[in-house]
Protein backbone atom coordinates (compact mmCIF):
# COMPACT_ATOMS: atom_id res chain seq x y z
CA UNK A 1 0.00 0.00 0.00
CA UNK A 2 1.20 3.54 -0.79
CA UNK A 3 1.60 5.97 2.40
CA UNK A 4 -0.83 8.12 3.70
CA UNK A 5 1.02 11.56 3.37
CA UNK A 6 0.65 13.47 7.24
CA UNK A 7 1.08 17.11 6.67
CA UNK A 8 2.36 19.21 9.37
CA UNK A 9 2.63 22.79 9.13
CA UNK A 10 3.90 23.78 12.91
CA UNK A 11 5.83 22.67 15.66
CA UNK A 12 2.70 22.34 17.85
CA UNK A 13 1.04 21.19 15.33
CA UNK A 14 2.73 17.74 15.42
CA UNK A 15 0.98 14.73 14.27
CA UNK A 16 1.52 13.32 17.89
CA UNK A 17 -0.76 9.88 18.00
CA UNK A 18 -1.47 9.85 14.26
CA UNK A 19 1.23 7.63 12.94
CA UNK A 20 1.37 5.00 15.75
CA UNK A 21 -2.67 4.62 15.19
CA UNK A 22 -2.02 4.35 11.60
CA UNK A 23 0.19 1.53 11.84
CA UNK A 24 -2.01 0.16 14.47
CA UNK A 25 -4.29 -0.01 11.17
CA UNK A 26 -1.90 -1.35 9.03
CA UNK A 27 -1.30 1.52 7.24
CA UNK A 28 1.99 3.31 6.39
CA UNK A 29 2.49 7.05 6.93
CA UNK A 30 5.23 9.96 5.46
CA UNK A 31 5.35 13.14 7.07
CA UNK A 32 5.47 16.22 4.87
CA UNK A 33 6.96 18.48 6.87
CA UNK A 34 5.86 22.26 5.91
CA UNK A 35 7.08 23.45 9.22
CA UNK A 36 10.86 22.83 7.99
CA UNK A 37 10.11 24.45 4.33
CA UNK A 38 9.32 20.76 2.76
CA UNK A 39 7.26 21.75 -0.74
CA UNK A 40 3.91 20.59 -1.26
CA UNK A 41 3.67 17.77 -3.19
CA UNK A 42 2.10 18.58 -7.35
CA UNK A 43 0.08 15.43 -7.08
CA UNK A 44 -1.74 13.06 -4.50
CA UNK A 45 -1.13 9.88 -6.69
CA UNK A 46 2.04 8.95 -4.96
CA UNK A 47 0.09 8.49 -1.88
CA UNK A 48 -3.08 6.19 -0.67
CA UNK A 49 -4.18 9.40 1.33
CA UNK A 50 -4.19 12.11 2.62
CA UNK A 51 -4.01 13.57 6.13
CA UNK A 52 -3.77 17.77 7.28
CA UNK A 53 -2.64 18.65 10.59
CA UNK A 54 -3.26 22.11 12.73
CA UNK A 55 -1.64 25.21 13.34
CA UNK A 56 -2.01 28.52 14.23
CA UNK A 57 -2.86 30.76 10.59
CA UNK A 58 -6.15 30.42 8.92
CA UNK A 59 -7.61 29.62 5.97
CA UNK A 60 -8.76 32.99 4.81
CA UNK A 61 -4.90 34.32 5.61
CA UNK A 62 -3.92 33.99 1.45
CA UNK A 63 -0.59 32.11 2.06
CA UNK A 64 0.44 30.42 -1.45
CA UNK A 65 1.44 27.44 0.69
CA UNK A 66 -2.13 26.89 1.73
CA UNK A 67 -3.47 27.61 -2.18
CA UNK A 68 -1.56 24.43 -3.38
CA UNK A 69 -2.88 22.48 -0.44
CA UNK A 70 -6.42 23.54 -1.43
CA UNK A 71 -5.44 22.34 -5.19
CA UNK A 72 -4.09 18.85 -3.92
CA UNK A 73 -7.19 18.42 -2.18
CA UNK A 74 -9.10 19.12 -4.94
CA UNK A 75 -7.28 16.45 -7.20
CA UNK A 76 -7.76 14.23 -4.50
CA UNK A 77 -11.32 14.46 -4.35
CA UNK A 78 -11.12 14.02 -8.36
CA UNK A 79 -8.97 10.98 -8.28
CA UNK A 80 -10.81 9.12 -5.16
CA UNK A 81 -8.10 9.59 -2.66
CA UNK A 82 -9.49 10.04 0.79
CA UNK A 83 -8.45 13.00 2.84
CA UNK A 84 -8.83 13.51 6.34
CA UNK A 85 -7.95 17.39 8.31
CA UNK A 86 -7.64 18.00 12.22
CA UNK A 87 -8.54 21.77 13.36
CA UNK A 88 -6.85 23.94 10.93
CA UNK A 89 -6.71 20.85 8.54
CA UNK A 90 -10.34 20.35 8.32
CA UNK A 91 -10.77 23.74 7.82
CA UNK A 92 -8.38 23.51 4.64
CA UNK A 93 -10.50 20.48 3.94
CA UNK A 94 -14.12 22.02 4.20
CA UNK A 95 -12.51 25.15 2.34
CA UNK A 96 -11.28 23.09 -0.80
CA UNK A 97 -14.29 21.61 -1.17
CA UNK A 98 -16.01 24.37 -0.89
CA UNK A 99 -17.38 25.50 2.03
CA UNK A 100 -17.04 29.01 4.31
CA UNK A 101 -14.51 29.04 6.97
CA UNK A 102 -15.32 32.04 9.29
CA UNK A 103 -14.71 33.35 13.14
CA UNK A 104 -16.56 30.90 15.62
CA UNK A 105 -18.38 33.22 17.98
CA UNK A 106 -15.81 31.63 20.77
CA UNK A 107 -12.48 30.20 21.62
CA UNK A 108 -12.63 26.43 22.46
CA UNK A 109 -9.57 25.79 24.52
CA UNK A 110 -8.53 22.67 26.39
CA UNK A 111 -10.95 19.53 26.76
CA UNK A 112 -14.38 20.16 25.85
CA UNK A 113 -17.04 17.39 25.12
CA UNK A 114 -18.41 16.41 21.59
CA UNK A 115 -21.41 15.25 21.00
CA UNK A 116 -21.93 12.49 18.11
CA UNK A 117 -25.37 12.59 16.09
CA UNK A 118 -27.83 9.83 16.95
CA UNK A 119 -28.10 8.80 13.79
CA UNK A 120 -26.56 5.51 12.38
CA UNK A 121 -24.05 6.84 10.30
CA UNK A 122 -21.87 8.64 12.47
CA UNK A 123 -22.23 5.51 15.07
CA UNK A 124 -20.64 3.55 11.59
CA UNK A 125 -17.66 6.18 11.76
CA UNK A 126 -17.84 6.51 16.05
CA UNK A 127 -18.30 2.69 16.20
CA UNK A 128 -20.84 2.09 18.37
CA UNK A 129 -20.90 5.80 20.21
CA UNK A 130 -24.36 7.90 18.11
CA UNK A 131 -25.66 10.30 20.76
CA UNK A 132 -22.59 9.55 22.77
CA UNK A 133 -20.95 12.88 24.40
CA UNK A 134 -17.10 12.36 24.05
CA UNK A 135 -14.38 14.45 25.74
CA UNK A 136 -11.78 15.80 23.20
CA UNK A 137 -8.78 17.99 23.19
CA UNK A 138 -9.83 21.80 21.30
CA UNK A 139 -7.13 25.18 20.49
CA UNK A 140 -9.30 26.78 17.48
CA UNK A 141 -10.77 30.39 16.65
CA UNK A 142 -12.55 29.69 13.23
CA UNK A 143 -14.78 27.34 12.57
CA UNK A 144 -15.95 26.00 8.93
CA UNK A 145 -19.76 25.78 7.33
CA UNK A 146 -20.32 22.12 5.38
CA UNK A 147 -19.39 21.21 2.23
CA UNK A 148 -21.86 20.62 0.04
CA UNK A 149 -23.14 17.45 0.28
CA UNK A 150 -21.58 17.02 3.96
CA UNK A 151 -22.63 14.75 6.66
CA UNK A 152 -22.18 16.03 10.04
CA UNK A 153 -21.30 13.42 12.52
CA UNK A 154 -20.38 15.69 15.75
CA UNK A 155 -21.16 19.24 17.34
CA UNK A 156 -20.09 20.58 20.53
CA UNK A 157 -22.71 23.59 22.77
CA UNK A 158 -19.76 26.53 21.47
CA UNK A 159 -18.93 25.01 17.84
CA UNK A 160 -21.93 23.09 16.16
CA UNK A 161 -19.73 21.96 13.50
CA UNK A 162 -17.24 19.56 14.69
CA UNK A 163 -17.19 16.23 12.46
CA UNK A 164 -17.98 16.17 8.98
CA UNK A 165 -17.62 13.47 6.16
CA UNK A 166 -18.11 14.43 2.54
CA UNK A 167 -18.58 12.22 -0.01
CA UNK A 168 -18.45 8.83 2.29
CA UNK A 169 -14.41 9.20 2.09
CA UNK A 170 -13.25 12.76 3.22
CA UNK A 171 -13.07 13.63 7.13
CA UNK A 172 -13.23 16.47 9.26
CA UNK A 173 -12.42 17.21 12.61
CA UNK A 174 -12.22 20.74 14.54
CA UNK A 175 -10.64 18.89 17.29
CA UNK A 176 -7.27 17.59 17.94
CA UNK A 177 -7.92 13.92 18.91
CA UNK A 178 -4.21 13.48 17.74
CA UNK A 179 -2.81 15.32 21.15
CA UNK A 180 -0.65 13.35 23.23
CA UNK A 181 0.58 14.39 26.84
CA UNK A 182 3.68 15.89 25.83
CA UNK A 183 2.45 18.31 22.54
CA UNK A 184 -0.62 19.39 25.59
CA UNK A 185 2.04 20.28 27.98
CA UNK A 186 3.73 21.88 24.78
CA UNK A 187 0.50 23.99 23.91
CA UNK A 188 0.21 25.46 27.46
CA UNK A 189 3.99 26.09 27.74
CA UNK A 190 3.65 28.30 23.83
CA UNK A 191 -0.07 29.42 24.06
CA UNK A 192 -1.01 29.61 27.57
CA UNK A 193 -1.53 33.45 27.25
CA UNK A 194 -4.38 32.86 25.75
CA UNK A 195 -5.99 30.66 28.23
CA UNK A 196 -5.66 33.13 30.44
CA UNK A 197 -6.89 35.81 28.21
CA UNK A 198 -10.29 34.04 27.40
CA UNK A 199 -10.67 32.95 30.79
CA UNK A 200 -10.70 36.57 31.97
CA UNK A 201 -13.22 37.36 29.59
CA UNK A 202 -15.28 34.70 30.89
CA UNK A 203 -15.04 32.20 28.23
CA UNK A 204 -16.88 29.26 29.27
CA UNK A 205 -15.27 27.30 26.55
CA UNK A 206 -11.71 27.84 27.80
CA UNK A 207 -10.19 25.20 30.49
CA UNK A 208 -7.69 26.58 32.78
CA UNK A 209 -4.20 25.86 32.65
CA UNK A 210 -4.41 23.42 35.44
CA UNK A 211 -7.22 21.45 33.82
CA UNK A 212 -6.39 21.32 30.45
CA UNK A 213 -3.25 19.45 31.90
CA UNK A 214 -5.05 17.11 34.01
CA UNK A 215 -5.32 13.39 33.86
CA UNK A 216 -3.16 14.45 30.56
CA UNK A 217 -2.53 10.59 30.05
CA UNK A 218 -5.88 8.77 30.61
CA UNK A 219 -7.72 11.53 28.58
CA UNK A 220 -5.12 10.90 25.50
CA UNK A 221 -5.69 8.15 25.54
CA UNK A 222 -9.00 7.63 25.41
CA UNK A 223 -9.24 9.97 22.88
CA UNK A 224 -6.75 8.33 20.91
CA UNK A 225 -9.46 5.41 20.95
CA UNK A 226 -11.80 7.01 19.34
CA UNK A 227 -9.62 8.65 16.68
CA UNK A 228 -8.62 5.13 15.39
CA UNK A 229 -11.92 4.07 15.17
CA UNK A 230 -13.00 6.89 13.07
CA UNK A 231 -9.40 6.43 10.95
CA UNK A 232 -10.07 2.44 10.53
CA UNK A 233 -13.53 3.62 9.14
CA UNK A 234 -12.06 6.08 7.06
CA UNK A 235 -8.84 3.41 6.02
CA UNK A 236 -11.87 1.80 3.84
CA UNK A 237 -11.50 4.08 0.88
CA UNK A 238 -7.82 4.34 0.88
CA UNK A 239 -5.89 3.99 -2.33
CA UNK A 240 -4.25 0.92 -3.20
């Protein structure tokens, strides 16, 4: 099987969990790393699929960088190869195919809870959890509308859109089920400013310092349970 190509585009923005679940799957990963000037690949057909990590610009910021991952996704979509985005990289994903990516009316910061439709698809994707509410790991300020033709699969009270899946092989997720202890600890240590800046506000969607690093381990991992069974649903479509 060709590699699922990982994109990361910042040093927080680390794939973390991503590549161990993969090969938990049986599937082989590359990382492309943009952080470190790496180009972005002309075509998708060297790899089986296609995966787009977070980080801290946006999708409305006009960096050429981002314009040929919008076209790669695009010629993914064309050619069948599944791609998958986490935070910023489902709002690349949504964008390319598409949809508006705009300001969410707040910050969601540290763990919040998910909750996954009750409907039977998105227990297909969740395995087993429809209706389920599902603590995850959040750092975003935008938030993207559906593609057309979208499913979604998961809101959350401050973000409605939170899971997506367009055309039964592309996946979406505002959160960043790929966190491990170390890249949390990381995010408070770089970005903890702005914890405490939305929690002065009164953010309700904010977790302090202290809790977003609690119980760092257990959480991760548990998270990191659901985020393989949503990646062994979407391994299905991979290219061979």
């Amino acid at each position: 099987m060709k590699p699922v190509a990982i994109f990361q585009h910042t040093e927080v923005g680390a794939p973390g969990a991503l590549p161990a679940v993969l090969e938990q799957l049986g599937i082989p990963s590359v990382v492309i790393p943009l952080v470190d000037g790496a180009p972005v690949p002309e075509s998708p057909s060297a790899y089986s699929g296609l995966v787009f990590m977070g980080g801290y610009m946006g999708v409305n910021d006009g960096l050429p960088w981002m314009e040929q991952e919008f076209q790669l996704i695009r010629e993914a979509d064309r050619q069948g190869i599944p791609v998958a985005g986490h935070c910023l990289g489902s709002q690349i994903l949504a964008h390319a195919l598409g949809a508006q990516v705009r300001r969410n009316p707040r910050r969601e910061i540290g763990w919040q809870r998910i909750k996954v439709a009750a409907v039977p698809y998105a227990a297909e994707w969740f395995g087993g959890d429809a209706g389920a509410e599902i603590p995850v790991f959040q750092w975003h300020g935008d938030t993207f509308e559906l593609p057309p033709g979208a499913v979604l699969l998961a809101s959350s009270a401050d973000c409605p859109h939170q899971v997506f899946v367009a055309r039964d092989r592309h996946l979406g997720m505002q959160c960043h089920l790929e966190m491990t202890p170390a890249l949390i600890e990381l995010s408070v240590e770089r970005n903890g400013h702005e914890i405490d800046r939305e929690l002065a506000a009164g953010n309700p969607a904010v977790s302090s310092r202290a809790e977003t690093l609690r119980d760092a381990d257990n959480r991760s991992a548990a998270m990191h349970a659901v985020m393989k069974r949503l990646y062994q649903r979407w391994s299905r479509k991979l290219a061979v």
